[in-house]
Protein backbone atom coordinates (compact mmCIF):
# COMPACT_ATOMS: atom_id res chain seq x y z
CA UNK A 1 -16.24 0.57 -10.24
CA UNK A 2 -16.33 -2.69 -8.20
CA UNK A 3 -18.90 -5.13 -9.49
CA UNK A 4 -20.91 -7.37 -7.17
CA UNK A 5 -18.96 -10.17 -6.13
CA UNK A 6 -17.61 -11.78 -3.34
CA UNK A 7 -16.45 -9.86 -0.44
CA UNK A 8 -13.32 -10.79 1.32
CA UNK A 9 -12.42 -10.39 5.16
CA UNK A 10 -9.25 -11.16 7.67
CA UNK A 11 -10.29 -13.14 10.57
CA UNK A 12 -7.12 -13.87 11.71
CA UNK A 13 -2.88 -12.61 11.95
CA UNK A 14 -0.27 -13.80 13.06
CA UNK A 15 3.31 -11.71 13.15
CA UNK A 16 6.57 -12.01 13.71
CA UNK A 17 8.50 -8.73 13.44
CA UNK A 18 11.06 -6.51 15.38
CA UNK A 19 8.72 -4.98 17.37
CA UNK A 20 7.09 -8.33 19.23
CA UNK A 21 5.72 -11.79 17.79
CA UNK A 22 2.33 -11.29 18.36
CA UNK A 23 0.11 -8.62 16.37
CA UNK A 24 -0.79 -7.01 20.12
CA UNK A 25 2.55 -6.34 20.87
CA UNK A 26 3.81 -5.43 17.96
CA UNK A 27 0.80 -2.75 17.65
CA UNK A 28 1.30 -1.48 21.07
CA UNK A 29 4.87 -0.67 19.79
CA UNK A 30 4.25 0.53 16.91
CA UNK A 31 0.86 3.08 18.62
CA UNK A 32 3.85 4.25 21.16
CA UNK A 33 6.55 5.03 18.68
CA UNK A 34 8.89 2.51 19.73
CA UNK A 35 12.04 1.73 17.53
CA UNK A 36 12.71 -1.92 16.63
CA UNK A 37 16.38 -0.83 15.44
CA UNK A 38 19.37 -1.64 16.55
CA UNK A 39 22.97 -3.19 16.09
CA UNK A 40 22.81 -5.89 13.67
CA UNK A 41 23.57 -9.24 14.77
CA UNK A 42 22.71 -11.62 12.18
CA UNK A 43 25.89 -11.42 10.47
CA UNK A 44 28.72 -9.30 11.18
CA UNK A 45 28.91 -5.64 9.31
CA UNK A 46 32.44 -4.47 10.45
CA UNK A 47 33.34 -2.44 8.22
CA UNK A 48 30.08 -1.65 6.44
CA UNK A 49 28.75 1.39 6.31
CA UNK A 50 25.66 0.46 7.63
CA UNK A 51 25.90 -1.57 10.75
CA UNK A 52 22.26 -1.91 12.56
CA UNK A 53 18.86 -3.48 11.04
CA UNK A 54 15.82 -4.92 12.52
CA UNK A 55 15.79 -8.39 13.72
CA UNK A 56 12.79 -10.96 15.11
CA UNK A 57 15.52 -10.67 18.12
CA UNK A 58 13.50 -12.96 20.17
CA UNK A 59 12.38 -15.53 17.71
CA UNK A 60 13.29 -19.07 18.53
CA UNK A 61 11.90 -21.56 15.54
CA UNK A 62 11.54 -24.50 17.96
CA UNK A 63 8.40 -22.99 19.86
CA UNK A 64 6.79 -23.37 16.34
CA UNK A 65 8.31 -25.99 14.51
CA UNK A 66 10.28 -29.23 15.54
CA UNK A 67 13.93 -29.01 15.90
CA UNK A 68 15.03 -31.47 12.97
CA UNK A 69 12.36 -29.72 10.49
CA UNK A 70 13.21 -26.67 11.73
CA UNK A 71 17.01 -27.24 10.43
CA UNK A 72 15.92 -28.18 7.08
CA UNK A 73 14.14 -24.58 7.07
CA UNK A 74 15.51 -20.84 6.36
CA UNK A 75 14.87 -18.79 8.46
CA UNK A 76 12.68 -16.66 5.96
CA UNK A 77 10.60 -19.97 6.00
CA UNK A 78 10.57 -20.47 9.37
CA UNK A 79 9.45 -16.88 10.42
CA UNK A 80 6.43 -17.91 7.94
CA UNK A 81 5.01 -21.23 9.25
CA UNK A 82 5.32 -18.97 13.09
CA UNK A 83 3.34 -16.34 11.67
CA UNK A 84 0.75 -18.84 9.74
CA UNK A 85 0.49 -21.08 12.76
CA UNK A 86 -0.20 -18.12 15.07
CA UNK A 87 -3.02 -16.51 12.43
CA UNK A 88 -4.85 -19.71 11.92
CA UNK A 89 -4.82 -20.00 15.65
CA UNK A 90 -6.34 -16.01 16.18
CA UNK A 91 -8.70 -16.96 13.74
CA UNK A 92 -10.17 -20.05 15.36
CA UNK A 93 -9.67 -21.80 12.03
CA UNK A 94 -10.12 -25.45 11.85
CA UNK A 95 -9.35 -26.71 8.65
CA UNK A 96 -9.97 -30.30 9.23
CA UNK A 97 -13.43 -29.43 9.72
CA UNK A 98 -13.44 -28.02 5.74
CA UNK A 99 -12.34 -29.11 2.11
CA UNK A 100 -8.68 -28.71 2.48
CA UNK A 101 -8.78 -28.14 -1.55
CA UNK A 102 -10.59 -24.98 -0.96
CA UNK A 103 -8.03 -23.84 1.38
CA UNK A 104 -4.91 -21.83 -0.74
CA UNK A 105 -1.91 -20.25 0.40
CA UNK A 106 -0.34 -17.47 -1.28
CA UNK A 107 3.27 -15.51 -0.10
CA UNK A 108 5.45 -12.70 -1.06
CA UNK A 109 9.00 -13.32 -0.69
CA UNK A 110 12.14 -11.27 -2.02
CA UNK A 111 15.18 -13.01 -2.09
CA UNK A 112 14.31 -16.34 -0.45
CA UNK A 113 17.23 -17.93 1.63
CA UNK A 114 19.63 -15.64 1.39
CA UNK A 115 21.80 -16.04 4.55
CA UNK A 116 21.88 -20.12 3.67
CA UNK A 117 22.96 -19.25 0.23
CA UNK A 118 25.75 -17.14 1.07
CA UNK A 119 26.35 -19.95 3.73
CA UNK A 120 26.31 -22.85 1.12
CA UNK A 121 28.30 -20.31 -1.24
CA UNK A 122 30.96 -20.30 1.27
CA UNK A 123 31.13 -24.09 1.93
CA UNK A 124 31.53 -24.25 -1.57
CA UNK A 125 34.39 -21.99 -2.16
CA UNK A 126 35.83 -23.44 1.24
CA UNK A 127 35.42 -26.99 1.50
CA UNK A 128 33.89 -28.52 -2.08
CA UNK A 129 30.30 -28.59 -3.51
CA UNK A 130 29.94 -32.11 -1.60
CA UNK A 131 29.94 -30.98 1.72
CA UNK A 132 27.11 -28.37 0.61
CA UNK A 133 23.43 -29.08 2.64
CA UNK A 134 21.31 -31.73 0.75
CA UNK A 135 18.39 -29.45 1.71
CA UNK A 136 20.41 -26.53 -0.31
CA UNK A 137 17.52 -25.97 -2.64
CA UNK A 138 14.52 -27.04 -0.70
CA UNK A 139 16.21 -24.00 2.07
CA UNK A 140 17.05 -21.16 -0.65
CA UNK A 141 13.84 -20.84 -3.02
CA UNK A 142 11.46 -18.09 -2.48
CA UNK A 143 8.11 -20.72 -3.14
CA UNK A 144 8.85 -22.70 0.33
CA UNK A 145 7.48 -20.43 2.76
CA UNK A 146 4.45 -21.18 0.69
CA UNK A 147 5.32 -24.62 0.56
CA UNK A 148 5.52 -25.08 4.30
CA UNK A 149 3.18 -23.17 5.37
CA UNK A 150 0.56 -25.45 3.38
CA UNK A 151 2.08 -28.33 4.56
CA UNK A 152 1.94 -27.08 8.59
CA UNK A 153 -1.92 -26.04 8.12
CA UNK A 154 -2.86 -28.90 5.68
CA UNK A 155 -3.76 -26.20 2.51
CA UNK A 156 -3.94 -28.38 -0.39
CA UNK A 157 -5.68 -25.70 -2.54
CA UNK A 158 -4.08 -22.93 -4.86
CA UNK A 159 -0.48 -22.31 -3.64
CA UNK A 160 1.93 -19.54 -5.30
CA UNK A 161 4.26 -17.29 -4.33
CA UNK A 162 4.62 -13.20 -5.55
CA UNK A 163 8.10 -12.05 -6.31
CA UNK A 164 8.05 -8.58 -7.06
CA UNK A 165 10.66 -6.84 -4.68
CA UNK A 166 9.35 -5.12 -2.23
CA UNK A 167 5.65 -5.10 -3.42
CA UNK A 168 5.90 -9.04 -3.20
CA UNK A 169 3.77 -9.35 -0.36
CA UNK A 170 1.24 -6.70 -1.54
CA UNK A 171 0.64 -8.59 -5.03
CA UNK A 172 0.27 -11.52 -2.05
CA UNK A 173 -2.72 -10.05 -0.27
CA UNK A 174 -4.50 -8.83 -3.95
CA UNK A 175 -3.72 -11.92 -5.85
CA UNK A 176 -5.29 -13.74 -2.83
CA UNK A 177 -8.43 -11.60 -2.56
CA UNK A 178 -8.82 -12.13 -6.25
CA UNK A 179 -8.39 -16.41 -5.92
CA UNK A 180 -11.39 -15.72 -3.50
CA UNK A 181 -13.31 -14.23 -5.59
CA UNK A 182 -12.77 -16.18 -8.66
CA UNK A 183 -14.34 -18.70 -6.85
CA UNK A 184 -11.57 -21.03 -6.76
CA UNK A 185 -10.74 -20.84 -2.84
CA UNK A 186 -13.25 -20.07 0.15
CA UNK A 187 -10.07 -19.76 2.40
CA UNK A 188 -6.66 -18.06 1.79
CA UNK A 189 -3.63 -18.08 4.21
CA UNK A 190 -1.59 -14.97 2.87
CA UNK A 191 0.64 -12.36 3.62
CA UNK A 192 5.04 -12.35 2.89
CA UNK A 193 8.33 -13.20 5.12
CA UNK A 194 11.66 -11.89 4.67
CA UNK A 195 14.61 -13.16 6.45
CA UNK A 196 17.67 -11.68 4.44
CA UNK A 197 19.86 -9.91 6.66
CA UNK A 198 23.65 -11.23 6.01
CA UNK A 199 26.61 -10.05 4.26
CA UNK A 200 25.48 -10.94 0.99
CA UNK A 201 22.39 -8.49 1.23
CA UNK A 202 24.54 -5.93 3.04
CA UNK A 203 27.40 -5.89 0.57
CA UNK A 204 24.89 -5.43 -2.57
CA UNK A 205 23.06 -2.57 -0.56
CA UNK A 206 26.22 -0.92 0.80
CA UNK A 207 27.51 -0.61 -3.08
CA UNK A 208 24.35 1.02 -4.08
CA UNK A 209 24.35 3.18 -1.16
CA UNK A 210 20.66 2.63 -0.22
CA UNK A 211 21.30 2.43 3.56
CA UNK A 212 21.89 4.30 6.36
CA UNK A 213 24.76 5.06 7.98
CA UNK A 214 23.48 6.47 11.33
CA UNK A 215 25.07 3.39 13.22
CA UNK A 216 25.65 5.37 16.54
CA UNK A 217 22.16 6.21 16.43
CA UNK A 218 20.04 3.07 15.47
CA UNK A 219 16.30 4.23 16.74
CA UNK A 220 16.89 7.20 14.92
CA UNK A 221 18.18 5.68 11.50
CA UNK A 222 15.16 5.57 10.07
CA UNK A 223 13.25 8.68 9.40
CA UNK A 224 11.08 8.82 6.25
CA UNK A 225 9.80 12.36 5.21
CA UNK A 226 12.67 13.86 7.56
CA UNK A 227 15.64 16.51 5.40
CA UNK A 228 18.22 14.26 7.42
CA UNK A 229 16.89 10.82 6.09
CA UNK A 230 19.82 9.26 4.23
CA UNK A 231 18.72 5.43 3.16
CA UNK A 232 16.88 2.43 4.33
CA UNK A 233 17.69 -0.16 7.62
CA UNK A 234 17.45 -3.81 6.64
CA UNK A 235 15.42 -5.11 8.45
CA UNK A 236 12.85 -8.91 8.11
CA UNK A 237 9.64 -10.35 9.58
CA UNK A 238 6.66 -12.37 8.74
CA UNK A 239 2.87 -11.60 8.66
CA UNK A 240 0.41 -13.92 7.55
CA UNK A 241 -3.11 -13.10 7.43
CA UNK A 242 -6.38 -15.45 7.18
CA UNK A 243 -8.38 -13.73 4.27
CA UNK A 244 -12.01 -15.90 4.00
CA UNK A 245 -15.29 -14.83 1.71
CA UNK A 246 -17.65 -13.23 3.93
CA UNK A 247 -20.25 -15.83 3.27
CA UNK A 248 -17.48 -18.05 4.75
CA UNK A 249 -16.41 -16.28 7.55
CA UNK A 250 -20.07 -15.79 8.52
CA UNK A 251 -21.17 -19.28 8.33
CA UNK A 252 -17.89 -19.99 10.81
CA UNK A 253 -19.31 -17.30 13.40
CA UNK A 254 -15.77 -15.76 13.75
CA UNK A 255 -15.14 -12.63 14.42
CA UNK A 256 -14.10 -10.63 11.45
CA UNK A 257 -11.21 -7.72 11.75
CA UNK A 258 -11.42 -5.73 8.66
CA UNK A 259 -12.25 -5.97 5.07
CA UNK A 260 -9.78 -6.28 2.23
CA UNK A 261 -11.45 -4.71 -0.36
CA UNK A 262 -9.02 -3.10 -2.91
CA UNK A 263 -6.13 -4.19 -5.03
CA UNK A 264 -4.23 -2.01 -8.19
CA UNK A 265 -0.67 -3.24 -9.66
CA UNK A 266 1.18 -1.31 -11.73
CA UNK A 267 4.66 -0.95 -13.45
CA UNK A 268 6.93 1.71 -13.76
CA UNK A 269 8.25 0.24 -17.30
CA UNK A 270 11.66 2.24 -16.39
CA UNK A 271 14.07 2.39 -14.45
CA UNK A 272 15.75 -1.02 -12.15
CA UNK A 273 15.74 0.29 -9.19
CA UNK A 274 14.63 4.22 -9.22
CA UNK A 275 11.15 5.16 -9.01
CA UNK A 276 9.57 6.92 -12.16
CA UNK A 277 9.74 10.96 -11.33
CA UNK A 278 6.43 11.73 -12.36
CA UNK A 279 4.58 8.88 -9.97
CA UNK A 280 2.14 8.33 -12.49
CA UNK A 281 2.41 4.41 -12.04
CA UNK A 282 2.13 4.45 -8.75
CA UNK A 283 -0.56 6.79 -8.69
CA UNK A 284 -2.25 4.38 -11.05
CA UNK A 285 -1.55 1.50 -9.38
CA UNK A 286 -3.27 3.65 -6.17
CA UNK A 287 -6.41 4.19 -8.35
CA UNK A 288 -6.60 0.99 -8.83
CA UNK A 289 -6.80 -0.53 -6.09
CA UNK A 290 -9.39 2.41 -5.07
CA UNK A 291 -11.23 1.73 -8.02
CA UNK A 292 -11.51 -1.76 -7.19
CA UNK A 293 -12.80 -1.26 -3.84
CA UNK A 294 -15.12 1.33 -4.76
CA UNK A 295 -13.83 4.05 -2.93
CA UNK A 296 -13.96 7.21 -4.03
CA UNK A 297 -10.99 9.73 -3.38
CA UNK A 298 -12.52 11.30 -0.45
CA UNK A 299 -13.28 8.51 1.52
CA UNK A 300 -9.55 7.43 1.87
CA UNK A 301 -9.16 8.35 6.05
CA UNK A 302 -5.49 6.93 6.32
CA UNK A 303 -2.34 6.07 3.61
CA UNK A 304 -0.19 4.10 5.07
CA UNK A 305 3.03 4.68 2.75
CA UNK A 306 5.95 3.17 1.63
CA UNK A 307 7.75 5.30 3.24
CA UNK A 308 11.37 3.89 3.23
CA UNK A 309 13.59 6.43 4.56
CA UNK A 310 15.67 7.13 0.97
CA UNK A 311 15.87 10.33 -0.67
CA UNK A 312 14.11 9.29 -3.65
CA UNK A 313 11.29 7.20 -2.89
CA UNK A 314 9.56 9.65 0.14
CA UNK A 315 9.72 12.61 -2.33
CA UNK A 316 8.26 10.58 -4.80
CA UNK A 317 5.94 8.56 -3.30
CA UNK A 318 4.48 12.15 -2.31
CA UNK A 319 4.72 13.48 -5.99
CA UNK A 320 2.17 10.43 -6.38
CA UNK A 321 -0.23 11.38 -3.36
CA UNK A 322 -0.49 14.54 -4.91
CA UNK A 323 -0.52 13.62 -8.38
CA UNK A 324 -3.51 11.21 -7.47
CA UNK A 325 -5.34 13.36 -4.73
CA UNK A 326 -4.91 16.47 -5.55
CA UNK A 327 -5.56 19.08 -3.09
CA UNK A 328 -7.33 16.08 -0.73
CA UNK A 329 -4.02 14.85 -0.69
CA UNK A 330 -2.74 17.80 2.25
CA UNK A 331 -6.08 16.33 4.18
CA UNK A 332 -5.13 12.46 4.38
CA UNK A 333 -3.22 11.45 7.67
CA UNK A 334 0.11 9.14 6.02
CA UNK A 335 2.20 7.13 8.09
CA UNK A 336 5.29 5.09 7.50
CA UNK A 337 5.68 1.88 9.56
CA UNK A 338 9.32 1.62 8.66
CA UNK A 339 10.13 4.71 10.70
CA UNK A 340 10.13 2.25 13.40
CA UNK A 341 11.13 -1.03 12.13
CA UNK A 342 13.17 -0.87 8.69
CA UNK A 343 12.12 -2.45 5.45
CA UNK A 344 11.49 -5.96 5.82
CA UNK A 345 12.06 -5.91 1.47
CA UNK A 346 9.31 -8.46 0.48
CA UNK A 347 7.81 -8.88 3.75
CA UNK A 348 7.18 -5.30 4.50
CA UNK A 349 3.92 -5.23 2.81
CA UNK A 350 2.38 -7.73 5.30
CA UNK A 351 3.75 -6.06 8.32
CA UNK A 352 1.85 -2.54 6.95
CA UNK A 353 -0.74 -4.60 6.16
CA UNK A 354 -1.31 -5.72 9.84
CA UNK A 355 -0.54 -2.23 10.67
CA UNK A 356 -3.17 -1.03 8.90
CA UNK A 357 -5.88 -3.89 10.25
CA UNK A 358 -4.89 -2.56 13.38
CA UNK A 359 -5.44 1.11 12.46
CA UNK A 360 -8.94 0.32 11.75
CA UNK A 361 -9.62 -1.71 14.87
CA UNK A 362 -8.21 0.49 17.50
CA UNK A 363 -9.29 3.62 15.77
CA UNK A 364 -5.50 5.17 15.87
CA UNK A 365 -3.04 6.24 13.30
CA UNK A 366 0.58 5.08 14.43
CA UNK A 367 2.89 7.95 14.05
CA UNK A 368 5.80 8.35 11.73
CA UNK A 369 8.93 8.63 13.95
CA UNK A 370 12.25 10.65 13.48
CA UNK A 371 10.17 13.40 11.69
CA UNK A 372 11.96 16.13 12.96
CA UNK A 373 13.14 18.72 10.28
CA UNK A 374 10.84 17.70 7.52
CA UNK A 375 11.66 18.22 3.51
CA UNK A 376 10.37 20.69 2.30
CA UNK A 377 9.66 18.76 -0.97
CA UNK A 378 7.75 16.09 1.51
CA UNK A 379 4.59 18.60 2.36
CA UNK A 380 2.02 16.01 3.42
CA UNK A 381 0.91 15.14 7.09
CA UNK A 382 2.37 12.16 7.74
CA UNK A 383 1.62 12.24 11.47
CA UNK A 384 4.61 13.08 13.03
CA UNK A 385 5.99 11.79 16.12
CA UNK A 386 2.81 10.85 18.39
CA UNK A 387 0.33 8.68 17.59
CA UNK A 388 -3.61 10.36 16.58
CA UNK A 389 -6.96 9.07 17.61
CA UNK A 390 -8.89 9.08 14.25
CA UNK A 391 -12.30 6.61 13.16
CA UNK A 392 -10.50 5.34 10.05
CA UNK A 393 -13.00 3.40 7.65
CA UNK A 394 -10.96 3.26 4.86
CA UNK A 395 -7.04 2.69 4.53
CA UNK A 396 -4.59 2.53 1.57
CA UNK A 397 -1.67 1.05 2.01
CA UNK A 398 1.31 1.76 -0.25
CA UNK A 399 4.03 -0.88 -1.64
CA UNK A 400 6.74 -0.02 -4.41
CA UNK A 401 9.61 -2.42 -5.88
CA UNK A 402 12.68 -2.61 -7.56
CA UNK A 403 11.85 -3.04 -11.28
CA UNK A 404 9.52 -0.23 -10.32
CA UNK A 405 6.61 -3.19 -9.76
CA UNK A 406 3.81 -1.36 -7.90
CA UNK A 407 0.77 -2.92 -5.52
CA UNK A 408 -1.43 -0.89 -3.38
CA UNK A 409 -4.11 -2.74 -1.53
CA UNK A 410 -7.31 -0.96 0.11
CA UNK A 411 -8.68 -2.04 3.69
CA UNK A 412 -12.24 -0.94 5.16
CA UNK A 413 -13.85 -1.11 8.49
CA UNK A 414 -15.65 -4.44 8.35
CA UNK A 415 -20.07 -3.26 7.99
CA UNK A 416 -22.33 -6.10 7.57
């Protein structure tokens, strides 16, 4: 059971994902059941078996960040200090007005700079080592979205960066909420980026044979839940969030958008890349975070999943809704973002994050898309198709890694 402590609250987002670069747009999208995927155009997949992802199409670095900066940036870091920029901004934040020390920044982050190490890679092979980028390392390593991002909003407090796969920038979000309430920041700046589409990422997919190879059907690639669903679209964004204490937040007068209440991490202690079969760990890892927010099982109105679109994870990840919830679990409206804009790898638990925020605030559930001829092993309602009206207080949201590194996180409805 949660103790009493310090509550934590998001006052502010900012996004940057292939369904719009605000968190209006993208929500609009997402509440309509419009697709973000198409033909990839990042790198060139001839002769892949998966061909189409979902890109920040639109995204131009230089409406957020000088042009020479912006050069010394990947683009994983660059989608990152957007986002940031654009949340401090929704959240009427001025941090020159506070301790800057008390101000922290925490990311998730997969595979840092992967299109400029592939790029460098190349140059090396091609040309010689010398003719490499001097900014090389400061472009490629996972810790300089954080980096910049405290640098562009003047955060001199804690500053890390959460690794774990694709629950990197869940463990973000928790491990923030939890510097808050140790006391050690009033302020955090959090969330993940991704920005690995190229042939490097492609190539070590394609060999696994995690994607999809729908090409002549991009919009419809992705379809978690569904019989027909045969792997995951690469896709990247960024979503940053402003977490503050409430005591914070209130003495600002800002308006507050939800409460972040809940966080559980968990590991599979198995297998690389394949989920456990039971889903005890990440039903654990769901208790958790419940547990932490003091929510009982009942009062969960909304699970935003996982949800990814392969074989194994959407049976399992329902073996571990039921496992946890029991017959409550056939009662719980589940939806899976990634239906409509791929998984964003270490990002995607920021952009279902938002999702979520939004879920709360404009009392709707966003639909999973592409559900059409649904497994029969996948029994849940996980909203198929249209979007549902429903007074969500309470939302789970789901995040599972390679390494089989778990993080859930719990949002409420913000109640003074």
């Amino acid at each position: 059971m949660a103790d009493e402590r310090v509550r934590v609250v998001i006052t502010g987002m900012g996004a940057m994902t292939p369904l719009g670069e605000t968190p209006e747009e993208y929500w609009k999208n997402l509440a309509a059941g419009t697709s973000g995927i198409g033909p990839m155009t990042l790198c060139d997949p001839e002769g892949y078996p998966c061909q189409i992802s979902g890109e920040v199409s639109g995204f131009d670095p230089n409406t957020y960040i000088g042009s020479k900066e912006g050069r010394r940036m990947a683009r994983f870091t660059q989608l990152a200090v957007a986002a940031a920029l654009q949340a401090v901004e929704n959240a009427s934040y001025d941090i020159s007005k506070d301790d800057p020390y008390r101000v922290g920044v925490l990311l998730g982050n997969g595979n840092g700079g992967f299109p400029t190490l592939e790029e460098n890679c190349r140059i090396l092979a091609e040309r010689g080592g010398m003719r490499m980028s001097p900014f090389f390392f400061p472009m490629i390593l996972p810790n300089m979205a954080a980096a910049a991002v405290s640098r562009y909003v003047g955060a001199h407090g804690y500053n890390s960066t959460a690794t774990t796969a694709c629950a990197a920038s869940n463990q973000a979000l928790g491990e923030a909420m939890t510097v808050i309430r140790s006391g050690t920041a009033d302020v955090m700046i959090a969330g993940g980026s991704e920005a690995g589409i190229s042939l490097l990422g492609l190539s070590g997919f394609a060999v696994m044979r995690a994607l999809s190879t729908r090409n002549d059907e991009p919009q419809k690639a992705s379809r978690p839940f569904d019989s027909g669903r045969d792997g995951f679209i690469p896709s990247e964004g960024s979503v940053i969030m402003v977490l503050e204490s409430l005591d914070h937040a209130l003495a600002r007068g800002v308006n507050i958008l939800a409460e972040l209440s809940g966080f559980g991490s968990t590991s599979d202690a198995g297998h690389p890349v394949q989920p456990e079969e039971s889903g005890s760990s990440a039903a654990a890892a769901m208790q958790m975070a419940l547990a932490d927010a003091d929510v009982a099982l009942d009062q969960v109105n909304y699970i935003n999943a996982h949800g990814t679109s392969t074989p194994l994870n959407d049976a399992l990840e329902t073996v571990a809704i039921k496992r946890l919830f029991g017959n409550l679990a056939y009662k719980i409206p589940i939806s899976s973002t990634k239906s409509m804009i791929g998984h964003s790898l270490g990002a995607a638990g920021s952009l279902d994050a938002a999702a979520c925020v939004k879920t709360i605030t404009e009392a709707t559930i966003h639909p999973t898309v592409n559900l059409e001829d649904p497994d029969p092993d996948c029994d849940l309602d996980y909203v198929p198709n249209q979007a549902r009206a429903a007074d969500v207080q309470v939302a789970l949201s789901n995040a599972f890694g390679f390494g089989g590194q778990n993080a859930c996180l719990v949002f409420r409805k913000y109640v003074e």
